[in-house]
Protein backbone atom coordinates (compact mmCIF):
# COMPACT_ATOMS: atom_id res chain seq x y z
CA UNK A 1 0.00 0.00 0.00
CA UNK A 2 1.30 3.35 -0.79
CA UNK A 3 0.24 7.04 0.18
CA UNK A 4 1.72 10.26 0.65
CA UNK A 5 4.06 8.95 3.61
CA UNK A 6 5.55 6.76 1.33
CA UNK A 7 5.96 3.26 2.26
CA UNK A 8 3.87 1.62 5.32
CA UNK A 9 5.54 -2.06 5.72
CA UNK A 10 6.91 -3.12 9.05
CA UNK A 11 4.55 -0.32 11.11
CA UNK A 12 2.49 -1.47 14.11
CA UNK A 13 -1.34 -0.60 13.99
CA UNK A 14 -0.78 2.51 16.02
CA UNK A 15 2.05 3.91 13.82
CA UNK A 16 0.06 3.20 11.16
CA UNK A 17 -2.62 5.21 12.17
CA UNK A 18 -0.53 7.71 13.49
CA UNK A 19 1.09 8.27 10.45
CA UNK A 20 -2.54 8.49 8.41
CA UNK A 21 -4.13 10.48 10.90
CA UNK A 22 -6.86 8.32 11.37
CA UNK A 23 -8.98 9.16 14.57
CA UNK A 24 -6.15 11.61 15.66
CA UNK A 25 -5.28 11.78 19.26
CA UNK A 26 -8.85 9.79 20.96
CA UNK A 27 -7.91 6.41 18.38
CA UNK A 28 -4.39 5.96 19.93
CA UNK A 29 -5.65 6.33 23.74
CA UNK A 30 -8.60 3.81 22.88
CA UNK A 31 -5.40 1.33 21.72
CA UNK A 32 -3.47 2.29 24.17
CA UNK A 33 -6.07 1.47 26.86
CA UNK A 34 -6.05 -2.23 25.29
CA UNK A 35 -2.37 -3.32 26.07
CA UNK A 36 -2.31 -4.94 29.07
CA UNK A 37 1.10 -5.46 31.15
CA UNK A 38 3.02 -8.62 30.74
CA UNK A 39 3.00 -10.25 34.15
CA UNK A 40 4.58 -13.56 33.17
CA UNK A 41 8.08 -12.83 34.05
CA UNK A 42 7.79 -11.81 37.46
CA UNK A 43 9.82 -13.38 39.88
CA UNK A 44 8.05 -15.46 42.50
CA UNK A 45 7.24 -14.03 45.86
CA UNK A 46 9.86 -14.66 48.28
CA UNK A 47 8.88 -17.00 51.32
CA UNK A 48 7.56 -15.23 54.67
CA UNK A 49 10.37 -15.22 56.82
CA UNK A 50 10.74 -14.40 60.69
CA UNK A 51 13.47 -13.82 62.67
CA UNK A 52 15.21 -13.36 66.08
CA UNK A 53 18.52 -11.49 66.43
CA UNK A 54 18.78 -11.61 69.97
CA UNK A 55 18.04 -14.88 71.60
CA UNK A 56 16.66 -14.80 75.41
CA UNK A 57 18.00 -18.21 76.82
CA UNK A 58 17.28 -17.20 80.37
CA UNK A 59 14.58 -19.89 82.28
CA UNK A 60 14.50 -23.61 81.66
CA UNK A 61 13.94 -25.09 77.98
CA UNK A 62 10.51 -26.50 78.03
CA UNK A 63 9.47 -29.33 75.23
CA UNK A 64 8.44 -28.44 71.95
CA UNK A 65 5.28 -30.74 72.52
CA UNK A 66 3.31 -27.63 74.24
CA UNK A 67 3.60 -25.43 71.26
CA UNK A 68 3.35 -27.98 68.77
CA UNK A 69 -0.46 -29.15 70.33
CA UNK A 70 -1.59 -24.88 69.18
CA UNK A 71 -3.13 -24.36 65.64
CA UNK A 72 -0.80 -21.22 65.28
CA UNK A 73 2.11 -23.24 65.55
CA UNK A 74 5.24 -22.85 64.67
CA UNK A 75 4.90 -19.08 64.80
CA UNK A 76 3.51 -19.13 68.51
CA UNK A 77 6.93 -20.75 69.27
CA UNK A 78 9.19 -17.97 67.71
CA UNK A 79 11.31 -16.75 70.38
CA UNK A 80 10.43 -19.50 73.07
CA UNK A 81 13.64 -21.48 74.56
CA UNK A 82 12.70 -25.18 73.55
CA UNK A 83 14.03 -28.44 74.15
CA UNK A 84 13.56 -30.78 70.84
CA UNK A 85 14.88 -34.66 71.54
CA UNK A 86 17.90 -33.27 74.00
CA UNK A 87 18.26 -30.93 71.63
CA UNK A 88 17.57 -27.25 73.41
CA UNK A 89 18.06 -23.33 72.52
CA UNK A 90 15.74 -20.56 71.21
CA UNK A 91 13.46 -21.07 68.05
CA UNK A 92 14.91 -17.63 66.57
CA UNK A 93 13.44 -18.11 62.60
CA UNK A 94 10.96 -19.59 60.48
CA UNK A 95 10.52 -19.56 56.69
CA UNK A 96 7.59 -21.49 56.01
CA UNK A 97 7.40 -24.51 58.10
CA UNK A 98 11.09 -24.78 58.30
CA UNK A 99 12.10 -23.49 62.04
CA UNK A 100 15.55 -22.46 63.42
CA UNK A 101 16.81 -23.66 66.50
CA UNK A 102 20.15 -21.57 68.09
CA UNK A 103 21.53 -23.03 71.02
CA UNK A 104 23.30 -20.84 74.00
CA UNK A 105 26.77 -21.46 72.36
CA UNK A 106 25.87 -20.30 69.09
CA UNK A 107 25.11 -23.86 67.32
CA UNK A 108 22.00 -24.49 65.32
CA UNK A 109 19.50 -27.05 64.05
CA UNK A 110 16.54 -27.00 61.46
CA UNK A 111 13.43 -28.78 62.10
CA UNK A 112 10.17 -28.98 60.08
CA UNK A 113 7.40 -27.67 61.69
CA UNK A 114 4.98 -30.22 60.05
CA UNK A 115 6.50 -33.26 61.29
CA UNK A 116 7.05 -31.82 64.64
CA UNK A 117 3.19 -32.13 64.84
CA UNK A 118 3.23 -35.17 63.80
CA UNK A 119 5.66 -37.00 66.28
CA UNK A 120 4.52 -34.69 69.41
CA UNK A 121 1.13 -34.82 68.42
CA UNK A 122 -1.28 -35.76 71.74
CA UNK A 123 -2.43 -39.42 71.61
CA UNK A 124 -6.02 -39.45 69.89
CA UNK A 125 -8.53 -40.53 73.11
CA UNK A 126 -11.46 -40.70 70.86
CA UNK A 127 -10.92 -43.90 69.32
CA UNK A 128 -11.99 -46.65 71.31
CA UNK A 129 -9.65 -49.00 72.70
CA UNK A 130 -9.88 -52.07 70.38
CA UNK A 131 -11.33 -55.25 72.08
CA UNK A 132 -10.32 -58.85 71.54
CA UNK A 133 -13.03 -61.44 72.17
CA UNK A 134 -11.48 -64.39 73.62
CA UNK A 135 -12.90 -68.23 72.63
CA UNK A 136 -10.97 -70.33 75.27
CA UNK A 137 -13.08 -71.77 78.28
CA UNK A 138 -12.76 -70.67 81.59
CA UNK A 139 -10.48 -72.52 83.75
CA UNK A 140 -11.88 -73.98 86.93
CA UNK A 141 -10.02 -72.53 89.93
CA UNK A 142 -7.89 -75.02 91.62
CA UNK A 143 -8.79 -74.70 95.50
CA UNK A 144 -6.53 -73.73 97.79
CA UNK A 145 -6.14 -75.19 101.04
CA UNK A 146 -6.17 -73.77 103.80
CA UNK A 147 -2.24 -71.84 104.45
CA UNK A 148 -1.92 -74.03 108.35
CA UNK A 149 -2.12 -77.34 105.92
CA UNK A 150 0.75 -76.25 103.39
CA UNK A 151 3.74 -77.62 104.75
CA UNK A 152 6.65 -74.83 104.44
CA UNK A 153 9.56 -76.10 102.02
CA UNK A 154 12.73 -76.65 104.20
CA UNK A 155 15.65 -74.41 103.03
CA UNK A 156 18.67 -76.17 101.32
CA UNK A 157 21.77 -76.84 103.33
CA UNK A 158 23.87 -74.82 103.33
CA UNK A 159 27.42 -75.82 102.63
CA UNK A 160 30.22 -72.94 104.38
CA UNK A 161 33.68 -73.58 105.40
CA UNK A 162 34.42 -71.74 108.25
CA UNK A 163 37.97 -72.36 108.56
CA UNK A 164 39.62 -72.22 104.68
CA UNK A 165 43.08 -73.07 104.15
CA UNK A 166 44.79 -71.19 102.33
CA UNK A 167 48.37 -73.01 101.85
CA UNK A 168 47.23 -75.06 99.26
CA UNK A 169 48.49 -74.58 95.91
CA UNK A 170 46.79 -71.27 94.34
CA UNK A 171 45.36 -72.40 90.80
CA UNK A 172 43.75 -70.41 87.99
CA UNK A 173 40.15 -70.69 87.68
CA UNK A 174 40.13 -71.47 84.37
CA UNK A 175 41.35 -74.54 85.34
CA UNK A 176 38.14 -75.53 87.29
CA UNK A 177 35.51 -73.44 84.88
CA UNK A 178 36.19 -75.77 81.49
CA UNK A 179 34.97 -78.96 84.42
CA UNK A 180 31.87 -79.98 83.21
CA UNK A 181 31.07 -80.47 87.07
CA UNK A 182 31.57 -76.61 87.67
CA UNK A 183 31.07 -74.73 90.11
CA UNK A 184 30.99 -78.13 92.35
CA UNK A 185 34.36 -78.93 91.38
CA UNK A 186 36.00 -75.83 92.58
CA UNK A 187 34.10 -75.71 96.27
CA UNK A 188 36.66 -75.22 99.30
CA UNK A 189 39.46 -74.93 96.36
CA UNK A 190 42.46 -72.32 96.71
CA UNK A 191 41.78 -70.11 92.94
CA UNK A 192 42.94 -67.06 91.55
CA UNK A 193 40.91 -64.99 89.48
CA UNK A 194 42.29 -62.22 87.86
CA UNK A 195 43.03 -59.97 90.47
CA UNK A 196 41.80 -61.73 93.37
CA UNK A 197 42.75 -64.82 95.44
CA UNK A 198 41.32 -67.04 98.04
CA UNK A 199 39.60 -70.08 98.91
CA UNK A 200 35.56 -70.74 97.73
CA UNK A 201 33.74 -70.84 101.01
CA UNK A 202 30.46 -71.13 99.77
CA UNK A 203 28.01 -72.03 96.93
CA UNK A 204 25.02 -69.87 96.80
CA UNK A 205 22.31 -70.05 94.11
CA UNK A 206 25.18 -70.05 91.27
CA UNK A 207 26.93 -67.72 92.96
CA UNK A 208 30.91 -68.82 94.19
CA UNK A 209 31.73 -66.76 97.44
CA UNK A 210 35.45 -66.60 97.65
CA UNK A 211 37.71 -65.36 100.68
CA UNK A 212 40.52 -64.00 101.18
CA UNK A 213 43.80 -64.10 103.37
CA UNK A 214 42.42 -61.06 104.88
CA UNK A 215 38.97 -61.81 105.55
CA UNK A 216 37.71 -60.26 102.73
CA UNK A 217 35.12 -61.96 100.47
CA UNK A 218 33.68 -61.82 97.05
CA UNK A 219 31.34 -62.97 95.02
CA UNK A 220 31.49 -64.22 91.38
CA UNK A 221 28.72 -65.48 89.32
CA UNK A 222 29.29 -69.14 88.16
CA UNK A 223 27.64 -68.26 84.86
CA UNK A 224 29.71 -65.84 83.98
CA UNK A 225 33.04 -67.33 85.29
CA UNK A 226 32.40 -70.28 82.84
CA UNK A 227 31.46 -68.10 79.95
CA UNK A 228 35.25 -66.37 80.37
CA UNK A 229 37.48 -68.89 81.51
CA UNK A 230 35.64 -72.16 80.80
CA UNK A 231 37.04 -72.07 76.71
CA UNK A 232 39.06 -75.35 76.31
């Protein structure tokens, strides 16, 4: 197309117009009122963040559990001196539902606020407690006599040497714990167990009671003696 401005090619609308003088001044504010702003390219907002600079440890930590049981948690918490599994300091930011944790010498820990909920959450009472229905019989009740006709069981004897000797030969108690008659076998013997010696005096439920020169006595579980020393 050609006019008096010479060629039009390669014009927008609106320089066309402007250079035919169509509609003069009102036609290119009614197309300017049209273009709308290009909002693609915007950055995304940045998260809400919140922040302590000056932590107050002063008082005790309490647990996180009482402000994670409040809707408006974690940002009821900001500020508060928490303890969070051993874990304690002042809750001094949160960006979104991660929280900072700054302890009094100047270390820190993130949590997330979700599943702090979740593992602190209160246990849910509404729920009734599940019932099992149980298909064996009753047992009939054995009776008991009366506690005059039970005989009381006698005590075992108990086997004590009062006077040990202790110039026998002093041997290792491994010796005696590979026996396969142990702790019998070493009864009223003169043994040395790593850092103790003296003569076994008594035998007392599996337990070896062993004295010493010096009146001192010890005891030593039979078990646990054969466990360690009774290896062939």
């Amino acid at each position: 197309m050609n006019g008096g401005g010479g060629s039009l090619h390669g014009l927008t609308n609106l320089e066309i117009a402007v250079a035919k003088g169509v509609g003069g001044s009102q036609d290119i504010k009614l197309m300017q009122s049209h273009v709308t702003p290009d909002t693609d390219n915007e950055p995304p907002a940045a998260p809400m963040r919140k922040a302590i600079t000056e932590p107050d440890f002063s008082g005790t930590p309490q647990p996180i559990g009482q402000w994670t049981e409040l809707a408006d948690f974690p940002q009821c918490a900001l500020g508060a001196h928490v303890s969070i599994h051993g874990f304690t300091g002042v809750l001094v930011e949160i960006i979104n539902q991660s929280i900072k944790v700054q302890s009094p010498d100047g270390k820190s820990q993130r949590f997330n606020a979700y599943r702090l909920k979740t593992l602190f959450a209160p246990p849910d009472r509404t729920k009734p407690e599940a019932q099992t229905l149980s298909m064996e019989r009753p047992k009939p009740v054995a009776e008991r006599r009366p506690v005059d006709d039970e005989p009381e069981p006698e005590p075992p004897p108990r086997r004590h040497i009062t006077d040990p000797d202790f110039t026998t030969e002093v041997r290792a108690i491994r010796t005696f714990a590979s026996q396969p008659d142990f702790p019998t076998s070493v009864y009223g013997k003169h043994v040395d167990i790593p850092g103790y010696q003296g003569v076994v005096v008594e035998i007392v439920k599996g337990s070896l009671r062993v004295q010493s020169p010096t009146g001192t006595i010890r005891s030593y579980n039979a078990d646990a003696l054969k466990k360690l020393y009774g290896r062939p």
